[in-house]
C-alpha atoms as a PDB file:
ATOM      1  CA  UNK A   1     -49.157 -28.517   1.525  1.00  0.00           C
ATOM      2  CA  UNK A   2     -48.377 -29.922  -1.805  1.00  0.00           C
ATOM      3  CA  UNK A   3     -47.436 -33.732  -3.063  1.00  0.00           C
ATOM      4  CA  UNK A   4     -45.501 -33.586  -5.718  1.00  0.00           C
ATOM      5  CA  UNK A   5     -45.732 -36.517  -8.236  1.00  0.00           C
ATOM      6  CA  UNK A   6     -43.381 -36.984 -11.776  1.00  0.00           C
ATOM      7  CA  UNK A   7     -45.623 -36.863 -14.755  1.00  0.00           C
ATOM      8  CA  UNK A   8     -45.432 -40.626 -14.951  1.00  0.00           C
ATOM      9  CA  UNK A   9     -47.503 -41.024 -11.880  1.00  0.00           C
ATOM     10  CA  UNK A  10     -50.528 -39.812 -12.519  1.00  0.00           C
ATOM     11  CA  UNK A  11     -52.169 -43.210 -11.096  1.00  0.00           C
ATOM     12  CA  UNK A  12     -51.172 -42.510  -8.023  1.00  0.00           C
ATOM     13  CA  UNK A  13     -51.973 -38.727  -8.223  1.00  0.00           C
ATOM     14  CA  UNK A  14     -55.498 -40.047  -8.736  1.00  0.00           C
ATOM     15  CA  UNK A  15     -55.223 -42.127  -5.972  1.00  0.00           C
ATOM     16  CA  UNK A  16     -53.801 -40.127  -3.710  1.00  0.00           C
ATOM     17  CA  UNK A  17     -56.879 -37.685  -4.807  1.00  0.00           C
ATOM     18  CA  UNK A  18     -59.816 -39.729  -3.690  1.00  0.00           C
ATOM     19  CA  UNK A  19     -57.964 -40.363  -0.268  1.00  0.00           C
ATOM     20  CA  UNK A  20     -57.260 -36.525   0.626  1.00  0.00           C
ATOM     21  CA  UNK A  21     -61.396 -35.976  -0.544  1.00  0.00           C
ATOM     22  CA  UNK A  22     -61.600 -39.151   2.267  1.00  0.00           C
ATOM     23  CA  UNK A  23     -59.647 -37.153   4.763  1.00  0.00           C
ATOM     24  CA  UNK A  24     -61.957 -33.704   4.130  1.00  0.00           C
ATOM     25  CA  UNK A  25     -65.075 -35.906   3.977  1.00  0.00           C
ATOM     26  CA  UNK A  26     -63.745 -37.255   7.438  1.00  0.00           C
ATOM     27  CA  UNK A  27     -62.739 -33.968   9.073  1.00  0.00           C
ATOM     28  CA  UNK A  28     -58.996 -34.768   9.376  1.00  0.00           C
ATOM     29  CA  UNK A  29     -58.361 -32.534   6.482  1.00  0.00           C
ATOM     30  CA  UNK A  30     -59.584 -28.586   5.395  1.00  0.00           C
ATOM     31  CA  UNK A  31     -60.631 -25.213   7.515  1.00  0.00           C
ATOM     32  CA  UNK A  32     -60.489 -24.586  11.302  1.00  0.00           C
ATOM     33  CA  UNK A  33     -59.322 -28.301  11.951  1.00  0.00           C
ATOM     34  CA  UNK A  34     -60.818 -30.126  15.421  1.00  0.00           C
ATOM     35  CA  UNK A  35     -62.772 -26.397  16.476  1.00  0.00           C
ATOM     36  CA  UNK A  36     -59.388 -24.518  15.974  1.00  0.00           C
ATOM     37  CA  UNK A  37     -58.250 -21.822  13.738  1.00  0.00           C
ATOM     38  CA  UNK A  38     -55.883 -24.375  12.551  1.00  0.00           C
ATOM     39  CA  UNK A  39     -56.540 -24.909   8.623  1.00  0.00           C
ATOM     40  CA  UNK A  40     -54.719 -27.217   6.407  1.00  0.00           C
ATOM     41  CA  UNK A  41     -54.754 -28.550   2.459  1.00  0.00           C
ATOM     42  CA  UNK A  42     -53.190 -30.888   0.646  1.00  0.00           C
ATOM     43  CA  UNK A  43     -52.905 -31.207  -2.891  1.00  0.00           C
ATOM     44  CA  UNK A  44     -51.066 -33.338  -5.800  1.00  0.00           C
ATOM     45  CA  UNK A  45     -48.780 -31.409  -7.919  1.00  0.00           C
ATOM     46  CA  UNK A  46     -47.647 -33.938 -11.097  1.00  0.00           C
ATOM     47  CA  UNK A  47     -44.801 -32.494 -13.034  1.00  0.00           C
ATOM     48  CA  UNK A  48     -43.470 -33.032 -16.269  1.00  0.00           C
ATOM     49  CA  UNK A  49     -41.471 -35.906 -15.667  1.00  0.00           C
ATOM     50  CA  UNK A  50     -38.281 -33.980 -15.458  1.00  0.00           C
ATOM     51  CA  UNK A  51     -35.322 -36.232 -13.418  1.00  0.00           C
ATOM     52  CA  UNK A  52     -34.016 -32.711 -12.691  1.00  0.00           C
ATOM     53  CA  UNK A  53     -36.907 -31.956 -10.481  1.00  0.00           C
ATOM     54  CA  UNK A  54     -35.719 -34.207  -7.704  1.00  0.00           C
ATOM     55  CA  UNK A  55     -33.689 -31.097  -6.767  1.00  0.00           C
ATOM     56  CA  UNK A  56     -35.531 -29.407  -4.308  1.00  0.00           C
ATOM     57  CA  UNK A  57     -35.707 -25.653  -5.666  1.00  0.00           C
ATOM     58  CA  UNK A  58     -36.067 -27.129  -9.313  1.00  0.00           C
ATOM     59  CA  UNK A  59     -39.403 -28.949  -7.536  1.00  0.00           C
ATOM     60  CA  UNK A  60     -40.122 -25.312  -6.393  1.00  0.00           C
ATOM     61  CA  UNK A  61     -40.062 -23.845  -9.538  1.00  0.00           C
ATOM     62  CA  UNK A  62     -41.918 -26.661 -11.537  1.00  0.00           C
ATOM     63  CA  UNK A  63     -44.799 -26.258  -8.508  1.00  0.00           C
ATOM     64  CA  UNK A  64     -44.971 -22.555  -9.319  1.00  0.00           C
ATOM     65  CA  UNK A  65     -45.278 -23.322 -13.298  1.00  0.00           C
ATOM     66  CA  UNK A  66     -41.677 -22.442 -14.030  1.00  0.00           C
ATOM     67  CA  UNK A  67     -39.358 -24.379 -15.714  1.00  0.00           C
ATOM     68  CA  UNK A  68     -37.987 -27.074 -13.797  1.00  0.00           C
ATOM     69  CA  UNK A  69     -34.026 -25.542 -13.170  1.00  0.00           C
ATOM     70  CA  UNK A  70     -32.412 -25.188  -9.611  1.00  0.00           C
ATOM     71  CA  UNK A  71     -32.106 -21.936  -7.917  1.00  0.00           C
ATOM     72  CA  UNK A  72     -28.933 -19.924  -6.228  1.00  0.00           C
ATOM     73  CA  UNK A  73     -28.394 -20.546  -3.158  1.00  0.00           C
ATOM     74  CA  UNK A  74     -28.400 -19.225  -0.105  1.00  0.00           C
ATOM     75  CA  UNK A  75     -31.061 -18.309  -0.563  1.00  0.00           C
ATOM     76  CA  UNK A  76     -32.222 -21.580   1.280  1.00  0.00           C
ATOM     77  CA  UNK A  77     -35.895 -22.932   0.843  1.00  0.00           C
ATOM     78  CA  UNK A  78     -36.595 -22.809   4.878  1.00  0.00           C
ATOM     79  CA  UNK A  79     -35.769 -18.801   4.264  1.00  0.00           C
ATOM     80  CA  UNK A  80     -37.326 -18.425   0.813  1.00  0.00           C
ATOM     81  CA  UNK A  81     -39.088 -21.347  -0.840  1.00  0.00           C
ATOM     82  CA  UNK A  82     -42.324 -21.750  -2.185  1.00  0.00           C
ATOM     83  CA  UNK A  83     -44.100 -18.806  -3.568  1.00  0.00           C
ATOM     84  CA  UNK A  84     -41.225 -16.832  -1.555  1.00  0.00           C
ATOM     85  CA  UNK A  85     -42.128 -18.289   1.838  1.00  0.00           C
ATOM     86  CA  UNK A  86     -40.353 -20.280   4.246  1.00  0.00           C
ATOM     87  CA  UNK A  87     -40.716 -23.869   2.840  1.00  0.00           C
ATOM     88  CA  UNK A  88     -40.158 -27.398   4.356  1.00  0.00           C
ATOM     89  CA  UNK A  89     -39.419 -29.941   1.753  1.00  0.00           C
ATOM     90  CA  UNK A  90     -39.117 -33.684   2.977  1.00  0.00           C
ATOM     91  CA  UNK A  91     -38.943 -37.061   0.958  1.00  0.00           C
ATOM     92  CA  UNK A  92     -41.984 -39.047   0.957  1.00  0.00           C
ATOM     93  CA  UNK A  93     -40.245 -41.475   2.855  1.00  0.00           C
ATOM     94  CA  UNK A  94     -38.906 -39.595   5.600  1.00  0.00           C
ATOM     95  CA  UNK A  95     -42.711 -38.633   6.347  1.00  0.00           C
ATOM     96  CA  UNK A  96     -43.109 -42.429   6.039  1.00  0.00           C
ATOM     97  CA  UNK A  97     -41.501 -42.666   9.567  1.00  0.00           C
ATOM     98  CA  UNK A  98     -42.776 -40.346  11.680  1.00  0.00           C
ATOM     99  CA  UNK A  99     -46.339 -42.062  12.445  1.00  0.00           C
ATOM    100  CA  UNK A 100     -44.307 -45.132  13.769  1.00  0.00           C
ATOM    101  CA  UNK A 101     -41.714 -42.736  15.708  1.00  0.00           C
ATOM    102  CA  UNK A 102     -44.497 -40.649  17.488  1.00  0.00           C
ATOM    103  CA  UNK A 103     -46.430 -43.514  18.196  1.00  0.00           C
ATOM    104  CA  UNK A 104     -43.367 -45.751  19.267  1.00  0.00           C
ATOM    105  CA  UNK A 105     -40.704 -43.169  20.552  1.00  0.00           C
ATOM    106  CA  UNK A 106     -37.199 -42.373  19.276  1.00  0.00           C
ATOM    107  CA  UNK A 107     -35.790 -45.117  21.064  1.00  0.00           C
ATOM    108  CA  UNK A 108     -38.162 -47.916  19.045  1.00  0.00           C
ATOM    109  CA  UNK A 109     -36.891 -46.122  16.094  1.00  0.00           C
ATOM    110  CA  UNK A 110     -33.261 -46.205  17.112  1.00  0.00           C
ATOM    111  CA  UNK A 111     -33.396 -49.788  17.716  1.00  0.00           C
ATOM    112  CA  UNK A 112     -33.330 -50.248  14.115  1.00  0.00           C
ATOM    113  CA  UNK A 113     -30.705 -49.594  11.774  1.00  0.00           C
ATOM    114  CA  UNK A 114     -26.942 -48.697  13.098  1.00  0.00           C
ATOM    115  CA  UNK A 115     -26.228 -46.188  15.205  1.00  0.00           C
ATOM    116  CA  UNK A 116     -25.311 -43.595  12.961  1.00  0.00           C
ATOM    117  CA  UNK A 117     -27.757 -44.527  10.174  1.00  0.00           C
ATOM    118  CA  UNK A 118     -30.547 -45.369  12.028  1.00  0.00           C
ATOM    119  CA  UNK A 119     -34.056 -46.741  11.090  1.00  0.00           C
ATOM    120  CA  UNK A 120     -35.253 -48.821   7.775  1.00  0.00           C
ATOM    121  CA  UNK A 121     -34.747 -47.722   4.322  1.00  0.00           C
ATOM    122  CA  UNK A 122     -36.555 -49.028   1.113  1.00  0.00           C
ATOM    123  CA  UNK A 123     -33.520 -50.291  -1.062  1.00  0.00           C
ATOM    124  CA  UNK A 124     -34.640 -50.642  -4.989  1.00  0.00           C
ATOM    125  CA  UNK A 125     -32.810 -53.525  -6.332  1.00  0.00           C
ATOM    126  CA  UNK A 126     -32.314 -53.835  -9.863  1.00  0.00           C
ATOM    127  CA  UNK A 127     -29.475 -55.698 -12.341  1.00  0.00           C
ATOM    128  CA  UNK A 128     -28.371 -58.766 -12.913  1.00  0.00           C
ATOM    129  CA  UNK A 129     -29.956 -60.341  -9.899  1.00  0.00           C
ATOM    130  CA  UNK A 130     -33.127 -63.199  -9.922  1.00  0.00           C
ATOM    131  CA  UNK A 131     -35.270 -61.403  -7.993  1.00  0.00           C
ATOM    132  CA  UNK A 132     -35.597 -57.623  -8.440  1.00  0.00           C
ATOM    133  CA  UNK A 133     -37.683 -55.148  -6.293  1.00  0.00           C
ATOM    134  CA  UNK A 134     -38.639 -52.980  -3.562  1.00  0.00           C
ATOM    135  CA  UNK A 135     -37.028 -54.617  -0.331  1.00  0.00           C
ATOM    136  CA  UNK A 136     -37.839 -52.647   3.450  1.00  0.00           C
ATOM    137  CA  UNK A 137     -34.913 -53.750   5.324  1.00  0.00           C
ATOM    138  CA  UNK A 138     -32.904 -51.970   8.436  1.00  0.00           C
ATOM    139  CA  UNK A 139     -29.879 -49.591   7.523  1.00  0.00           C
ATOM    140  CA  UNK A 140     -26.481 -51.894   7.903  1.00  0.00           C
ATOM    141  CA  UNK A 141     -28.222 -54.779   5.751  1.00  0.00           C
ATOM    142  CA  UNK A 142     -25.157 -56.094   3.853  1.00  0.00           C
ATOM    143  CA  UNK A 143     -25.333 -55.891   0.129  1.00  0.00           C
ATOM    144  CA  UNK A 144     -24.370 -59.652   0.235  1.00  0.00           C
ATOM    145  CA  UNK A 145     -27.712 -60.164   2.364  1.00  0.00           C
ATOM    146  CA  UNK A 146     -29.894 -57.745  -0.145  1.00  0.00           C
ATOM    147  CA  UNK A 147     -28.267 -59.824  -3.111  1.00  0.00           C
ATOM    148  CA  UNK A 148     -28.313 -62.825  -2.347  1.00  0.00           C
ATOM    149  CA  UNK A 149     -31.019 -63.393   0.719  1.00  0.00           C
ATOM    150  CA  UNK A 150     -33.774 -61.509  -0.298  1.00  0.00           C
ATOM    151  CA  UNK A 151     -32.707 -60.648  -4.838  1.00  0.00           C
ATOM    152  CA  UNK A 152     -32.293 -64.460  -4.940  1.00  0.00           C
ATOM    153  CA  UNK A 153     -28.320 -64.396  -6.106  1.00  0.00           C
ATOM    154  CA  UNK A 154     -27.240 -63.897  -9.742  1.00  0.00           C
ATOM    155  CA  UNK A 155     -28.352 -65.934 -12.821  1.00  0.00           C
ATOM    156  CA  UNK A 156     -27.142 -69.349 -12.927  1.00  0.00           C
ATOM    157  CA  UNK A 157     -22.745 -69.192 -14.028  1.00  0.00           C
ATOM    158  CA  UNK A 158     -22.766 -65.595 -13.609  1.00  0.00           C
ATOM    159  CA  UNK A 159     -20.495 -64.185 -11.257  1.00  0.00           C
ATOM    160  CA  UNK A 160     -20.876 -60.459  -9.605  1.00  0.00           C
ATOM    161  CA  UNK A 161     -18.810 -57.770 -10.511  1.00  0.00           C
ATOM    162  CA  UNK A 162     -19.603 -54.248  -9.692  1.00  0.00           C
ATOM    163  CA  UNK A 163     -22.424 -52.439  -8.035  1.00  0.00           C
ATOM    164  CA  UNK A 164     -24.094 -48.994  -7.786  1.00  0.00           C
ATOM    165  CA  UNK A 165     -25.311 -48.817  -4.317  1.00  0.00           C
ATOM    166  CA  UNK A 166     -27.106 -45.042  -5.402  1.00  0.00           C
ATOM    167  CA  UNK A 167     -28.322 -46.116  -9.037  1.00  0.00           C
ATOM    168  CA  UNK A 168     -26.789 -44.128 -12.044  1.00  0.00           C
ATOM    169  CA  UNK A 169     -25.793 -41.448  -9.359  1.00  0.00           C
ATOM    170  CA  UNK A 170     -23.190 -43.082  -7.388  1.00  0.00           C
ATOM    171  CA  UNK A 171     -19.828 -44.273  -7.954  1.00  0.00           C
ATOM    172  CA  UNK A 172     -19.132 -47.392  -9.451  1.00  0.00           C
ATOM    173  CA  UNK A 173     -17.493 -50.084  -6.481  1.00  0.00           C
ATOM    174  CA  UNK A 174     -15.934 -53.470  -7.490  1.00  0.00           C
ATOM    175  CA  UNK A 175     -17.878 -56.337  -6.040  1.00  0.00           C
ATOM    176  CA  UNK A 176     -15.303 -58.031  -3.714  1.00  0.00           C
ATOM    177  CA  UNK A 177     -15.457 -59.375  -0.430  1.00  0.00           C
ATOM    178  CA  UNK A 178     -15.207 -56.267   1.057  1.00  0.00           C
ATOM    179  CA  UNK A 179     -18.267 -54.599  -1.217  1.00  0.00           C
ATOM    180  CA  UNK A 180     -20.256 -57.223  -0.363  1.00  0.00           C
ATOM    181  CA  UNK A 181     -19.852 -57.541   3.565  1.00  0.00           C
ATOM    182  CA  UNK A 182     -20.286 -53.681   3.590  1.00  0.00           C
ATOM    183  CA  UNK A 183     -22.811 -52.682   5.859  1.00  0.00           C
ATOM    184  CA  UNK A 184     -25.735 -50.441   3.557  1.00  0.00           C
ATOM    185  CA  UNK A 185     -25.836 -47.240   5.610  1.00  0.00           C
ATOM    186  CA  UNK A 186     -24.595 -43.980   4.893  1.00  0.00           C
ATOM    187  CA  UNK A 187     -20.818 -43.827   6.348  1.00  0.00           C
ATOM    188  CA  UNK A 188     -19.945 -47.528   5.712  1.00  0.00           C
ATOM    189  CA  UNK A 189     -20.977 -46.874   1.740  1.00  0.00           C
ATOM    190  CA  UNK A 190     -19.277 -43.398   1.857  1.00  0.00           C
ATOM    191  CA  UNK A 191     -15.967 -45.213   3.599  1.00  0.00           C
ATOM    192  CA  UNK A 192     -15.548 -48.282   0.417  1.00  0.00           C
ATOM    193  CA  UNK A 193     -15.734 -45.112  -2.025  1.00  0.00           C
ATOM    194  CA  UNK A 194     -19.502 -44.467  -3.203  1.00  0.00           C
ATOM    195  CA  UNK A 195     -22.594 -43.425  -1.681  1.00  0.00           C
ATOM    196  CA  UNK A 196     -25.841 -44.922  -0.821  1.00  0.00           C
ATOM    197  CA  UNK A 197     -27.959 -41.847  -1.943  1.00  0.00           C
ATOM    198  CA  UNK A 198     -31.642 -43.075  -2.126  1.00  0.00           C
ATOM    199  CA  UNK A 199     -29.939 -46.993  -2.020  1.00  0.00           C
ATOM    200  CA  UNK A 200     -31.348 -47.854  -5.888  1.00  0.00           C
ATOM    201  CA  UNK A 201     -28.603 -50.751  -5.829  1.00  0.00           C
ATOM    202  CA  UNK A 202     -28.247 -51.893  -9.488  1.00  0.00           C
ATOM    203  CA  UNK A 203     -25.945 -55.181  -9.749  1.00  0.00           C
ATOM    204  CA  UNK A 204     -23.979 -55.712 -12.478  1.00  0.00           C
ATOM    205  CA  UNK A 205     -22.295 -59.417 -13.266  1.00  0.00           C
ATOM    206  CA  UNK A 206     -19.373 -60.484 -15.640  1.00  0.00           C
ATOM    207  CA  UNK A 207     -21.879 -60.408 -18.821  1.00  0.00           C
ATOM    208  CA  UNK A 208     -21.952 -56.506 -18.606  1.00  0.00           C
ATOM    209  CA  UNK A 209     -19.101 -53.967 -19.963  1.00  0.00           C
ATOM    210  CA  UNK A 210     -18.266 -51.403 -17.979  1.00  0.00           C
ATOM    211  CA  UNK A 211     -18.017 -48.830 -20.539  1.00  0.00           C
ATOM    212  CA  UNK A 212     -21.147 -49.616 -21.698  1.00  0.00           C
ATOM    213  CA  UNK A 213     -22.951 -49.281 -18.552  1.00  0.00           C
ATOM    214  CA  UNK A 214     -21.159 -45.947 -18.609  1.00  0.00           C
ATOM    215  CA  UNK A 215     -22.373 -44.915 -21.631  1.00  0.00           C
ATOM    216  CA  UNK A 216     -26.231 -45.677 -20.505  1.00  0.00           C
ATOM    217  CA  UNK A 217     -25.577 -43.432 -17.429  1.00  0.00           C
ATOM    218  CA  UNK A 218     -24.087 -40.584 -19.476  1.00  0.00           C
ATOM    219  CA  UNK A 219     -26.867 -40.745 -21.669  1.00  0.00           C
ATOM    220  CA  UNK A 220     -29.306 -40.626 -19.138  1.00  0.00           C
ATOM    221  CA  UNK A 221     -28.129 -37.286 -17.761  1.00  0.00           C
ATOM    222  CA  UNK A 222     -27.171 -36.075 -20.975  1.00  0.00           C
ATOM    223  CA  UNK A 223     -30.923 -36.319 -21.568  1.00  0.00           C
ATOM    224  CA  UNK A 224     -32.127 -35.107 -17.902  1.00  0.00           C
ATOM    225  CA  UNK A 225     -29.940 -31.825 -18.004  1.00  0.00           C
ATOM    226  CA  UNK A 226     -31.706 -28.954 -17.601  1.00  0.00           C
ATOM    227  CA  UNK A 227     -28.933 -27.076 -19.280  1.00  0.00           C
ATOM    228  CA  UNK A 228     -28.909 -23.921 -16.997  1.00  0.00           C
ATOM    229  CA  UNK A 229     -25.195 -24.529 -16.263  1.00  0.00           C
ATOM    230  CA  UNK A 230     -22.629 -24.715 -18.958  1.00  0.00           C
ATOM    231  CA  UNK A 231     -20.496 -27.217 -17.219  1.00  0.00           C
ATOM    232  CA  UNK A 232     -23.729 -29.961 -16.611  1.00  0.00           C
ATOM    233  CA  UNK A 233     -25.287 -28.905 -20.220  1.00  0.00           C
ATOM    234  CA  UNK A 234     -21.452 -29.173 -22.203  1.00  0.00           C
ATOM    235  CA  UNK A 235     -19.767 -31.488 -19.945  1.00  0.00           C
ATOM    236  CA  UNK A 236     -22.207 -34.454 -20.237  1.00  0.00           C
ATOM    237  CA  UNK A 237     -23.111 -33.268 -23.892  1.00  0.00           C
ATOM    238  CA  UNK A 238     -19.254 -34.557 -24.865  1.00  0.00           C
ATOM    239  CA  UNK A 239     -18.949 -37.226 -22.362  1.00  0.00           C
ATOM    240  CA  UNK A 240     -21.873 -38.754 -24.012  1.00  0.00           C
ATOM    241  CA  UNK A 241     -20.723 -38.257 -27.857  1.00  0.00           C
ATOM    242  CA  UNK A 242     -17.175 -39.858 -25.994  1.00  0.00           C
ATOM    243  CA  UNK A 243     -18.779 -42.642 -24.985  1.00  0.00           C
ATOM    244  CA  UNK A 244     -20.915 -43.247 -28.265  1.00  0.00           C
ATOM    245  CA  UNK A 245     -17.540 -43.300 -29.969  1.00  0.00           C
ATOM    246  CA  UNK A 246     -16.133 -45.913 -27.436  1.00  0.00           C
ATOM    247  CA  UNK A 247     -19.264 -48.493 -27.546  1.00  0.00           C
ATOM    248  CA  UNK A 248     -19.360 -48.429 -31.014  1.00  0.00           C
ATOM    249  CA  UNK A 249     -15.466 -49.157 -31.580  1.00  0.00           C
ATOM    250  CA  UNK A 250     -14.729 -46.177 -32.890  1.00  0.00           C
ATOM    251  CA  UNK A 251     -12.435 -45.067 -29.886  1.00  0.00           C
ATOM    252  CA  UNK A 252      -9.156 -44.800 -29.191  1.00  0.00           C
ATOM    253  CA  UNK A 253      -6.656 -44.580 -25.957  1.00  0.00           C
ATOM    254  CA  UNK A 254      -7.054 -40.770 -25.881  1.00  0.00           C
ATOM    255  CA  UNK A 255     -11.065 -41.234 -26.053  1.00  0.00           C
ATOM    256  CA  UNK A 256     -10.549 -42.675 -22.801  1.00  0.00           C
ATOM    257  CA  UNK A 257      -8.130 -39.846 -20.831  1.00  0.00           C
ATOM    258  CA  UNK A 258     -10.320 -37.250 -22.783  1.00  0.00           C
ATOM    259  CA  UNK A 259     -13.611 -38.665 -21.240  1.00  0.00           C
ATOM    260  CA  UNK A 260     -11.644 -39.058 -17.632  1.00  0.00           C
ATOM    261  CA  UNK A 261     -10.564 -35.179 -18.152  1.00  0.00           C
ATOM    262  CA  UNK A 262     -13.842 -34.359 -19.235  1.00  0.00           C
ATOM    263  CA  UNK A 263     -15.272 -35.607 -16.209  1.00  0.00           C
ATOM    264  CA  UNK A 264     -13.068 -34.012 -13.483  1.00  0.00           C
ATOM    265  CA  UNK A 265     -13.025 -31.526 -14.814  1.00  0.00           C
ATOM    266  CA  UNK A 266     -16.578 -30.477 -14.225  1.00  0.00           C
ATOM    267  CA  UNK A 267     -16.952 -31.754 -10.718  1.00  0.00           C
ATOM    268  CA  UNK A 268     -17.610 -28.894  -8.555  1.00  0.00           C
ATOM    269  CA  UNK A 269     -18.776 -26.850 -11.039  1.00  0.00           C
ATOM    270  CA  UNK A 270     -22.077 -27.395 -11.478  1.00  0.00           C
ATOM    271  CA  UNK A 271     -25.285 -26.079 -10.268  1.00  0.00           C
ATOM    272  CA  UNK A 272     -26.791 -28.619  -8.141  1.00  0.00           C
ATOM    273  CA  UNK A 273     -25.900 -32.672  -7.407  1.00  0.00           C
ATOM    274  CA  UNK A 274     -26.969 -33.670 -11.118  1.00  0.00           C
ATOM    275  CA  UNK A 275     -23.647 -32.872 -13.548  1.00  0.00           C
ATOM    276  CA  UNK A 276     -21.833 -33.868 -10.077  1.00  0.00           C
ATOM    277  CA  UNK A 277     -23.559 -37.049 -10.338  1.00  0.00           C
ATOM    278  CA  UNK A 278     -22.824 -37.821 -14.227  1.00  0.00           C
ATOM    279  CA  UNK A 279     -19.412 -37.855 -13.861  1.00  0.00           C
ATOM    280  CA  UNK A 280     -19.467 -40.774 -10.644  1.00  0.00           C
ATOM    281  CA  UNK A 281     -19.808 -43.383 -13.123  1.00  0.00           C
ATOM    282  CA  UNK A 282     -17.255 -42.434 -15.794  1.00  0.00           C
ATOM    283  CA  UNK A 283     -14.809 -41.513 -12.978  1.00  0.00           C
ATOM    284  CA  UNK A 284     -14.839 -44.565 -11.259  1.00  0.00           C
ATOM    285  CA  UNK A 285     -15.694 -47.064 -14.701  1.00  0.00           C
ATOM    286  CA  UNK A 286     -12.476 -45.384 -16.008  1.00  0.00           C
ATOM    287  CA  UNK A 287      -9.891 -46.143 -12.436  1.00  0.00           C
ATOM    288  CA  UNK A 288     -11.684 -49.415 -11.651  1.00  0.00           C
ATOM    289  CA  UNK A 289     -12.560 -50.956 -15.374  1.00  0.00           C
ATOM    290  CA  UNK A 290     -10.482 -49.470 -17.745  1.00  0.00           C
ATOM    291  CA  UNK A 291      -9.326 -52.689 -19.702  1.00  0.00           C
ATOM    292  CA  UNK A 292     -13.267 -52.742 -20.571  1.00  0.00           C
ATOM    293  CA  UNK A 293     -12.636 -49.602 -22.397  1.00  0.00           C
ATOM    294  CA  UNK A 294     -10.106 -50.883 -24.055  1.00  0.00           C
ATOM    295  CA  UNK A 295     -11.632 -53.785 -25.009  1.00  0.00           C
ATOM    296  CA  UNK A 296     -13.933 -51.863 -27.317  1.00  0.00           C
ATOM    297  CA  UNK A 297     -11.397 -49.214 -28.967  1.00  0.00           C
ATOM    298  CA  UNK A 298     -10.722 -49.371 -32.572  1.00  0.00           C
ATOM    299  CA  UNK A 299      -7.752 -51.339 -33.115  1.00  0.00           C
END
């Protein structure tokens, strides 16, 4: 079995080292575990920092020393995956829960959450907020409650205006009453028009423009494209040197519908979830917050 770690974390990779060499030393690691024929290892794979490799057959092909670009499918890793064998992929936090669930039962797990979404998730909250960080809460937590009970509110005369429940990878929602009474769990996000994806909530108040916010994200996966497909490696090529042109006041009105063409256009068309992701923003920045646009075109 392998861990895979970014690049980035190679602290942890060390750390996670000296606790699997605890395990062997202990017995609960290596050959012929407990007087069976039972045998397993684990070891830390670190990449090269690619975003891209958050895809699972992209992680496949940076474990095997390939580049780090997704694979056709079918076919499917649990047919052909690692090294061409059946392979189970799982987050790191979906292994998080099991301990608790065999030791409690489904039911104690159940208990938490909603119904549908059930259980805790880690929500990563980021933005304009007083209080940043990593915040273990049950799935149906409001984003009023994450915002303002546990990030501490907004800084002092700011008011809220938009969130990204997923991070850069979600769709753009305007902070209303509605947004914020929202429920955080997986068909209540998906029902106001976004998604809650791995719930890296970034808050965003009246200080911020829209469009550039937009341009940040576009640049981001401009930059984390592994260029395999032409729509991901042109499409967010040209919505970033769009969006350049629009933060810097060089834009016009036809910037704008180019960049909103641009972006439908190469939804589902890509690869994988990334160029699908890079156009959430500009999509919904462009419907919701177009007069922020605006604002910055060249008179």
């Amino acid at each position: 079995s392998y861990v895979y770690l970014r690049g980035e974390f190679w602290q942890i990779a060390k750390f996670l080292d000296e606790k699997i060499a605890e395990l062997e030393k202990a017995g609960l690691l290596g050959d012929k575990l407990f007087g069976t024929e039972y045998s397993l290892r684990l070891h830390t794979h670190l990449g090269a920092g690619a975003y891209i490799c958050g895809e699972e057959t992209a992680l496949l092909e940076s474990v095997e020393g390939n580049r780090g670009q997704p694979r056709l499918r079918p076919p499917f890793p649990a047919v052909y995956g690692l090294f061409g064998k059946p392979t189970v992929i799982n987050n790191v936090e979906t292994l998080a829960n099991v301990p608790g669930i065999i030791a409690n039962g489904s039911a104690w797990f159940r208990e938490l959450g909603t119904e549908k979404s059930p259980g805790v998730k880690i929500f990563s909250l980021s933005g304009c907020v007083n209080k940043p960080g990593n915040y273990e809460l049950p799935l149906g937590t409001t984003f009023r409650e994450l915002i303002f009970n546990y990030g501490g509110g907004l800084p002092e005369g700011r008011t809220i205006k938009a969130i990204m429940p997923a991070g850069a990878s979600s769709s753009l929602i305007t902070a209303d009453d509605k947004a914020l009474d929202t429920p955080m769990d997986y068909e209540s996000v998906a029902a106001i028009g976004s998604t809650l994806g791995s719930a890296s909530v970034i808050v965003l108040d009246d200080s911020v423009n829209i469009a550039w916010m937009v341009n940040k994200t576009v640049q981001f996966f401009k930059h984390e494209s592994c260029g395999k497909c032409t729509p991901c490696r042109e499409g967010t090529y040209w919505m970033g040197h769009i969006t350049d042109r629009i933060v810097k006041g060089q834009g016009s009105k036809e910037d704008i519908d180019l960049l909103n063409t641009v972006a439908h256009n190469m939804q589902g068309k890509c690869l994988c979830a990334l160029g699908e992701f890079s156009t959430m923003a500009v999509v919904t920045g462009i419907e919701q917050f177009r007069a922020d646009f605006e604002k910055l075109q060249r008179s």
